[in-house]
C-alpha atoms as a PDB file:
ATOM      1  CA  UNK A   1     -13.000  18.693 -11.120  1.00  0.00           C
ATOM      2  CA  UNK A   2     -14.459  15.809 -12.150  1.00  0.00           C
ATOM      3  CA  UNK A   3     -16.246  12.721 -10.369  1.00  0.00           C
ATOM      4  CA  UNK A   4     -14.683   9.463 -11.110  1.00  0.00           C
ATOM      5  CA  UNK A   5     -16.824   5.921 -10.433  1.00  0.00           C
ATOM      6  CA  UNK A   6     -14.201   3.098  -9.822  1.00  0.00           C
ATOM      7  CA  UNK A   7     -14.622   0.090 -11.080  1.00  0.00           C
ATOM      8  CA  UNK A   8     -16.262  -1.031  -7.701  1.00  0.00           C
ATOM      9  CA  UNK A   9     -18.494   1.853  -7.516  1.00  0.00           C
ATOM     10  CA  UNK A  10     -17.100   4.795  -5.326  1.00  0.00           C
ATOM     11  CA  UNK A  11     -16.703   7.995  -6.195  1.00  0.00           C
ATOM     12  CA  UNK A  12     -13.748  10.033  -6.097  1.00  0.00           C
ATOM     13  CA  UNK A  13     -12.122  13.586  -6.653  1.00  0.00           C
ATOM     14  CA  UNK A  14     -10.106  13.435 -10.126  1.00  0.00           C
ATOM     15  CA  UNK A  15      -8.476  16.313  -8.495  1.00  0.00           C
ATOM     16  CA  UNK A  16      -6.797  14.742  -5.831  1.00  0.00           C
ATOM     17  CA  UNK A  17      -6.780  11.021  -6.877  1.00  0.00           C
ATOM     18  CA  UNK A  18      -5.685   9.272 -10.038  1.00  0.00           C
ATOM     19  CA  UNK A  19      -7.058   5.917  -8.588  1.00  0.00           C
ATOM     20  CA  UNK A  20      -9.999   5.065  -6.167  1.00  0.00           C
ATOM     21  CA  UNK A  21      -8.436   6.251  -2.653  1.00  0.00           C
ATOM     22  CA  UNK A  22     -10.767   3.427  -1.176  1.00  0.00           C
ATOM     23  CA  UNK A  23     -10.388   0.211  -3.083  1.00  0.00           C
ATOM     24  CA  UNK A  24      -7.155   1.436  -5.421  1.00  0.00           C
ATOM     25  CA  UNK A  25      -9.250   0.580  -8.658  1.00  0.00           C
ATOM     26  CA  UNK A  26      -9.190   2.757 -11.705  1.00  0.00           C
ATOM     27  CA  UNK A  27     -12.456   4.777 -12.963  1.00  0.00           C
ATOM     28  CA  UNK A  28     -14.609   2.854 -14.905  1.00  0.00           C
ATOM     29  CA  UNK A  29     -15.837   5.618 -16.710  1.00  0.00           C
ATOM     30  CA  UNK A  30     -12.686   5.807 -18.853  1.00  0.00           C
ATOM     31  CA  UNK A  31     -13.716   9.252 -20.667  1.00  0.00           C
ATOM     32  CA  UNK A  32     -15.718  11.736 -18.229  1.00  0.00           C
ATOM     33  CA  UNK A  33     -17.785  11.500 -15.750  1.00  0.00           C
ATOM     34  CA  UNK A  34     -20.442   8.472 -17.518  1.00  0.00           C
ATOM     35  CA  UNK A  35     -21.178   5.981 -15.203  1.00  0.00           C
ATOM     36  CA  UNK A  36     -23.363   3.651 -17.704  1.00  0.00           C
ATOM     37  CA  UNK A  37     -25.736   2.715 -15.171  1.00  0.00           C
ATOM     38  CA  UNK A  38     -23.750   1.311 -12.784  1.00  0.00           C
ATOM     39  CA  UNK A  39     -24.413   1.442  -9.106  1.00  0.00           C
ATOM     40  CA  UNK A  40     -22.559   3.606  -7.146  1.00  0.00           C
ATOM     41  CA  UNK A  41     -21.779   1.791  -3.683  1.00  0.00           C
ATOM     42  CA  UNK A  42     -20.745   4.924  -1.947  1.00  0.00           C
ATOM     43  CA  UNK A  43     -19.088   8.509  -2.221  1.00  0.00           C
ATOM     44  CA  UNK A  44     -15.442   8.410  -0.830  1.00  0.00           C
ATOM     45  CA  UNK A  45     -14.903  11.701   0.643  1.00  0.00           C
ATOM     46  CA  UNK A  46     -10.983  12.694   1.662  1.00  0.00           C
ATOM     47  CA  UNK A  47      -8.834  15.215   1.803  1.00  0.00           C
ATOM     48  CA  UNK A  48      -5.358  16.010   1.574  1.00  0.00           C
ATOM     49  CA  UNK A  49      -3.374  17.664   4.217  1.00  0.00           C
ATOM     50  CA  UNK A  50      -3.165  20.375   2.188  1.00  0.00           C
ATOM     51  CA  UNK A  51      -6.989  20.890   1.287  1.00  0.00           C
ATOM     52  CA  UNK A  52      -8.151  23.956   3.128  1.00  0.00           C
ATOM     53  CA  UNK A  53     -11.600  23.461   1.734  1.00  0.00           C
ATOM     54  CA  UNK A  54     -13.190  21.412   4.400  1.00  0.00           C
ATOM     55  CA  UNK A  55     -16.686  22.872   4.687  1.00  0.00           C
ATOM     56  CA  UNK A  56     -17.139  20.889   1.103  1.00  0.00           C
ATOM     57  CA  UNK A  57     -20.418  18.950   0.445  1.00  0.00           C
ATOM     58  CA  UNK A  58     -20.328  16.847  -2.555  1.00  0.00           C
ATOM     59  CA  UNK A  59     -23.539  14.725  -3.672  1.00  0.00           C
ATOM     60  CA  UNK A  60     -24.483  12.661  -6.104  1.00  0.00           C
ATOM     61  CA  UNK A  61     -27.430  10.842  -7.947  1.00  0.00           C
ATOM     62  CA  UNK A  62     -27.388   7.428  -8.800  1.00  0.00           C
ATOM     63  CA  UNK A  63     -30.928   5.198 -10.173  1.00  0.00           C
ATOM     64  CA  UNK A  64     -30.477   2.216  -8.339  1.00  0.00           C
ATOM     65  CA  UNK A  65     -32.728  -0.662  -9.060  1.00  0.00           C
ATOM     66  CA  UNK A  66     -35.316  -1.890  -6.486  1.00  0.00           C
ATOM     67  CA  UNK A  67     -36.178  -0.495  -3.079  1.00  0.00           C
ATOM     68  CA  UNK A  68     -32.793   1.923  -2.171  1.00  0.00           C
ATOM     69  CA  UNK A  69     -34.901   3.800   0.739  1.00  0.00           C
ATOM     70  CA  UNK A  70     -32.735   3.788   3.581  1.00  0.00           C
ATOM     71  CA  UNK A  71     -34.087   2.544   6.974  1.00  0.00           C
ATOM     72  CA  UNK A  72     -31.467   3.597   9.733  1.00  0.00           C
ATOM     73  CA  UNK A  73     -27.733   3.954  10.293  1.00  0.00           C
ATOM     74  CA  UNK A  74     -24.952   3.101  11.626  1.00  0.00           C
ATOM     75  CA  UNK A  75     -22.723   6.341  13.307  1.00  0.00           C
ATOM     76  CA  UNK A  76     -18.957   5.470  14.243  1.00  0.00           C
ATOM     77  CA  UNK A  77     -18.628   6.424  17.674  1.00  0.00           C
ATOM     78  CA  UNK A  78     -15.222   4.746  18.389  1.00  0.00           C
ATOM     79  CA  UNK A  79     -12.515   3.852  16.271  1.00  0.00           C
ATOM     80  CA  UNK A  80     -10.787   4.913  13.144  1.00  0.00           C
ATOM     81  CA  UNK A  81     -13.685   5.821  11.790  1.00  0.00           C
ATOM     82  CA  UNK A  82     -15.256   8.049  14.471  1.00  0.00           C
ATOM     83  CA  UNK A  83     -17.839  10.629  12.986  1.00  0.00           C
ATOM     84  CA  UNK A  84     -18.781   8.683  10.165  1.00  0.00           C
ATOM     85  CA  UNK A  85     -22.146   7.365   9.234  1.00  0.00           C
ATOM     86  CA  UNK A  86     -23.460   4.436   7.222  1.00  0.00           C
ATOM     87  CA  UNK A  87     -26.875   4.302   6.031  1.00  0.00           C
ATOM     88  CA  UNK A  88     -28.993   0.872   5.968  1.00  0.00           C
ATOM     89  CA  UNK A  89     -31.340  -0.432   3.768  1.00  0.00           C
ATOM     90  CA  UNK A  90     -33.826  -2.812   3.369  1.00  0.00           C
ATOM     91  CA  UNK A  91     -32.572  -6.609   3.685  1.00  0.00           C
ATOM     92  CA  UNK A  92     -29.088  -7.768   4.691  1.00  0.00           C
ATOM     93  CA  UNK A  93     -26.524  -4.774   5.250  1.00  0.00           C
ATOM     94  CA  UNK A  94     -23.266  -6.936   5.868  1.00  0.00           C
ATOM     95  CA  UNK A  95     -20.041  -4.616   7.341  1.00  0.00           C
ATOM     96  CA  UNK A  96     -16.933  -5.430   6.688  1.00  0.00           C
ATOM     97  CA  UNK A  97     -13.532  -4.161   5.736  1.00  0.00           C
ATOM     98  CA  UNK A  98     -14.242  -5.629   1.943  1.00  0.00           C
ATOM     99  CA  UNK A  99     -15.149  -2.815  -0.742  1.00  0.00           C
ATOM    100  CA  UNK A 100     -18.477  -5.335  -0.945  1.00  0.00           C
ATOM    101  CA  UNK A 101     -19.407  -4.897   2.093  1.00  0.00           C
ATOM    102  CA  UNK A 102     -22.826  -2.769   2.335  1.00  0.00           C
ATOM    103  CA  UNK A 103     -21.127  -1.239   5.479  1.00  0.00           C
ATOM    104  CA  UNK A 104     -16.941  -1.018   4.457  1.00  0.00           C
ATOM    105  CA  UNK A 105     -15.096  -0.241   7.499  1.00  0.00           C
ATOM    106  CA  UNK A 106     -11.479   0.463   6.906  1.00  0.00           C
ATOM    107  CA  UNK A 107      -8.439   1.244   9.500  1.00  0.00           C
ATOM    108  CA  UNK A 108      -9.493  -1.444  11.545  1.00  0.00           C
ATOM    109  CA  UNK A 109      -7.149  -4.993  11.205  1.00  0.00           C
ATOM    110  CA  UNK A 110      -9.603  -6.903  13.602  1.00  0.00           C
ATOM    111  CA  UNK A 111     -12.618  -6.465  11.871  1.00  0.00           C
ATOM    112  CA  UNK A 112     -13.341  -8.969   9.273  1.00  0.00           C
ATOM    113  CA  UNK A 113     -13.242  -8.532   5.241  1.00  0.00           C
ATOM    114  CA  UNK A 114     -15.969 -10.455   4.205  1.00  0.00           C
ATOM    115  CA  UNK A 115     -19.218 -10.269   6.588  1.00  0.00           C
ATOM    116  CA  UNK A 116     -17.853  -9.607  10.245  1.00  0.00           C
ATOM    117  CA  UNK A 117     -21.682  -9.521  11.186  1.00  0.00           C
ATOM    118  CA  UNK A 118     -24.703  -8.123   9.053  1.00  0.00           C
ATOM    119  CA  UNK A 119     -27.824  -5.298  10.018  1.00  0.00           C
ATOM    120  CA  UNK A 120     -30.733  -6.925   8.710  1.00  0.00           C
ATOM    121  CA  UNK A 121     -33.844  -4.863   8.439  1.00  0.00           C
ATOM    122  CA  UNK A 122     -36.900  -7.219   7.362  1.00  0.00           C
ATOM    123  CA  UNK A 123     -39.323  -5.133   5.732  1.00  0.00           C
ATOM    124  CA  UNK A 124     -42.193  -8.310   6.349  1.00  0.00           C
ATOM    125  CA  UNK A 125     -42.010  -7.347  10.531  1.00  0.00           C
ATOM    126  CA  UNK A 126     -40.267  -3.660  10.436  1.00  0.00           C
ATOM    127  CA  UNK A 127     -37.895  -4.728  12.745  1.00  0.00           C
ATOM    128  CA  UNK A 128     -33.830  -4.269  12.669  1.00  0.00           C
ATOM    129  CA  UNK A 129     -31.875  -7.630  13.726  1.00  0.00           C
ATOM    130  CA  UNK A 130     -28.102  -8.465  13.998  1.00  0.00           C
ATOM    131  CA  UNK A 131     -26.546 -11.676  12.987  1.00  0.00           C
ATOM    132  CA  UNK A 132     -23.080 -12.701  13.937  1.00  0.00           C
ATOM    133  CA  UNK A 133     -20.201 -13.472  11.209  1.00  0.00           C
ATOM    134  CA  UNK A 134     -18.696 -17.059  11.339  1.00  0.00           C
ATOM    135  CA  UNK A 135     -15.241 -16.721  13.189  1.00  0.00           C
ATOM    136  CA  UNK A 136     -15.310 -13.065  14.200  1.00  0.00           C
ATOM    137  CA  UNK A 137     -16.577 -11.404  17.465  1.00  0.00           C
ATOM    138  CA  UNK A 138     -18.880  -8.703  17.942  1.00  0.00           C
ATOM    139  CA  UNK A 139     -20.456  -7.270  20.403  1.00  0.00           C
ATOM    140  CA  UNK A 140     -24.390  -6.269  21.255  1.00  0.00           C
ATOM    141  CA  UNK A 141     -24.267  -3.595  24.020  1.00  0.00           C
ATOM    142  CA  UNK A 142     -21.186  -5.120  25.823  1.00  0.00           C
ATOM    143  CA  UNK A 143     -22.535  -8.678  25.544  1.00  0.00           C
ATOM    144  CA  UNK A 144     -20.790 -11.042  22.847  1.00  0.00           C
ATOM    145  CA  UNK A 145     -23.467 -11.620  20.170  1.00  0.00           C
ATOM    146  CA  UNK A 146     -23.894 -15.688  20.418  1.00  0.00           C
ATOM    147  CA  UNK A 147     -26.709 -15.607  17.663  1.00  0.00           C
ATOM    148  CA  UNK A 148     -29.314 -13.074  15.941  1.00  0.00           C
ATOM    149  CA  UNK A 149     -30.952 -10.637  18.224  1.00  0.00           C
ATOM    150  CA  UNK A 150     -33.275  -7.842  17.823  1.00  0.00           C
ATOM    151  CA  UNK A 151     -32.023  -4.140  17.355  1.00  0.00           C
ATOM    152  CA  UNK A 152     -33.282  -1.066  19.129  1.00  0.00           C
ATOM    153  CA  UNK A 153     -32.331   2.835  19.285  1.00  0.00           C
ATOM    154  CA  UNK A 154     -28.731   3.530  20.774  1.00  0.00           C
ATOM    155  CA  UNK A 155     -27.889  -0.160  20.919  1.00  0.00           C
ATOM    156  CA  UNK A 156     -24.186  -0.134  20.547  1.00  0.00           C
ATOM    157  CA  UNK A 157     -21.983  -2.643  18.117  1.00  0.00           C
ATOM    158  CA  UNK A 158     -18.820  -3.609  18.740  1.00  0.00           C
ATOM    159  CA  UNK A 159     -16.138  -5.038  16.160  1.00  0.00           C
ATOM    160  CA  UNK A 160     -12.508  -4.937  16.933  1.00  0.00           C
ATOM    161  CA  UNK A 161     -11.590  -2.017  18.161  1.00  0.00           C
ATOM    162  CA  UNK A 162     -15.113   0.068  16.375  1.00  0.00           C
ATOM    163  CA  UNK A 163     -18.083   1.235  17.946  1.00  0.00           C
ATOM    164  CA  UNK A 164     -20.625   2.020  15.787  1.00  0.00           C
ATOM    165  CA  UNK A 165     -24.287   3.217  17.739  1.00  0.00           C
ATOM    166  CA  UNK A 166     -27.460   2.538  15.674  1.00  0.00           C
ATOM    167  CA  UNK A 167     -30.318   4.933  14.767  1.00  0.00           C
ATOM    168  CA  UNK A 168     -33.193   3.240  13.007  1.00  0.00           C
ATOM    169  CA  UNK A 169     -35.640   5.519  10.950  1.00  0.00           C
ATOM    170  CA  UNK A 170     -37.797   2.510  10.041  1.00  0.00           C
ATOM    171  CA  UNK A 171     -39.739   0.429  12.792  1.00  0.00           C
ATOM    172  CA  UNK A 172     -42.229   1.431  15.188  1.00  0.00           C
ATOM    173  CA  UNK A 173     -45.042   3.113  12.731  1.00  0.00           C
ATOM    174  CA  UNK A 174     -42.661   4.054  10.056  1.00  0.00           C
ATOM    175  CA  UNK A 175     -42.066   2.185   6.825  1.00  0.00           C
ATOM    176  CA  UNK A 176     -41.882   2.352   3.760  1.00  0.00           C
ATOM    177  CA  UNK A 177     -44.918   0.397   2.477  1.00  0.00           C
END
C-alpha cells in the first residue's frame, strides 16, 4: 500500500484506486509516495464493497504553511454525507461541491461548486460567522441566511438537501494566540 497525493491534494489508497476517487486526478507524486511539499487538502477515505477492513485509521502529516490550527467543525448530520466531519480553520472556510472548496461536499446536486456559503472564523474577535454564497440558498437554524450572521454551538446549516451542525473549539476563552 501506498499513499498517493493527487494533483489537487487528496490522498488516496494505491490499493484500491489508480486515480483520485474524489476529484479523478492522477498522483502527483509520479514515483512513490513524495509529495514535494505540497499541501495536502484532505485524506479521501473509501472503501470498496468488498473491503472487510473497516475499523481502518489512516493518518497523515503534512507542513502546511501559516496558522493550520483548526478552530471547530462542521459534522454532516443529514444528507449524503451523514457522519462525516470537516474541520475549520482560521479565516474563510468556503463549502462547496468544488475539490477547492475548504469544505468539499459531494453527492449533493443542489449545493453549489464554487462557494455555496463560507465559515469564517476571525481570529481579531474569536468569533465564528456565516456568509451567504451569491445565487444559492442556505439556511441558519431553519431561517434563510439573508446576510452574515454570527455562529454559535449546535447552530444547524442547511444547503440543499445537507445538514451539517457546527461545533466550535475556538471562541469563548479559547484561542490560539
Amino acid at each position: 500500500m501506498a499513499i498517493k497525493v493527487c494533483e489537487t491534494g487528496h490522498l488516496f489508497d494505491d490499493r484500491y484506486y489508480t486515480v483520485c476517487p474524489e476529484c479523478g486526478r492522477p498522483d502527483a507524486s509520479s514515483g512513490g509516495n513524495q509529495q514535494g511539499g505540497q499541501k495536502v487538502r484532505k485524506i479521501v477515505i473509501s472503501r470498496r464493497a468488498d473491503d472487510t477492513d473497516v475499523n481502518r485509521t489512516v493518518s497523515y502529516y503534512s507542513e502546511f504553511t501559516g496558522n493550520n490550527y483548526v478552530t471547530g467543525w462542521l459534522v454532516c448530520c443529514e444528507g449524503a454525507n451523514k457522519g462525516r466531519d470537516y474541520r475549520l480553520f482560521s479565516g474563510f472556510n468556503r463549502i462547496g461541491t468544488s475539490a477547492d472548496s475548504e469544505v468539499c461536499l459531494t453527492g449533493d446536486s443542489l449545493i453549489g461548486e464554487k462557494s455555496h456559503c463560507a465559515v469564517v472564523y476571525d481570529r481579531k474577535s474569536n468569533r465564528f460567522f456565516v456568509t451567504p454564497g451569491r445565487e444559492t440558498l442556505t439556511y441558519l437554524n431553519g431561517e434563510l441566511l439573508k446576510s452574515s450572521a454570527g455562529l454559535k454551538m449546535n447552530d444547524i446549516l442547511q444547503l440543499g438537501s445537507t445538514k451539517l451542525e457546527f461545533i466550535p473549539y475556538c471562541g469563548g476563552t479559547k484561542s490560539w494566540d
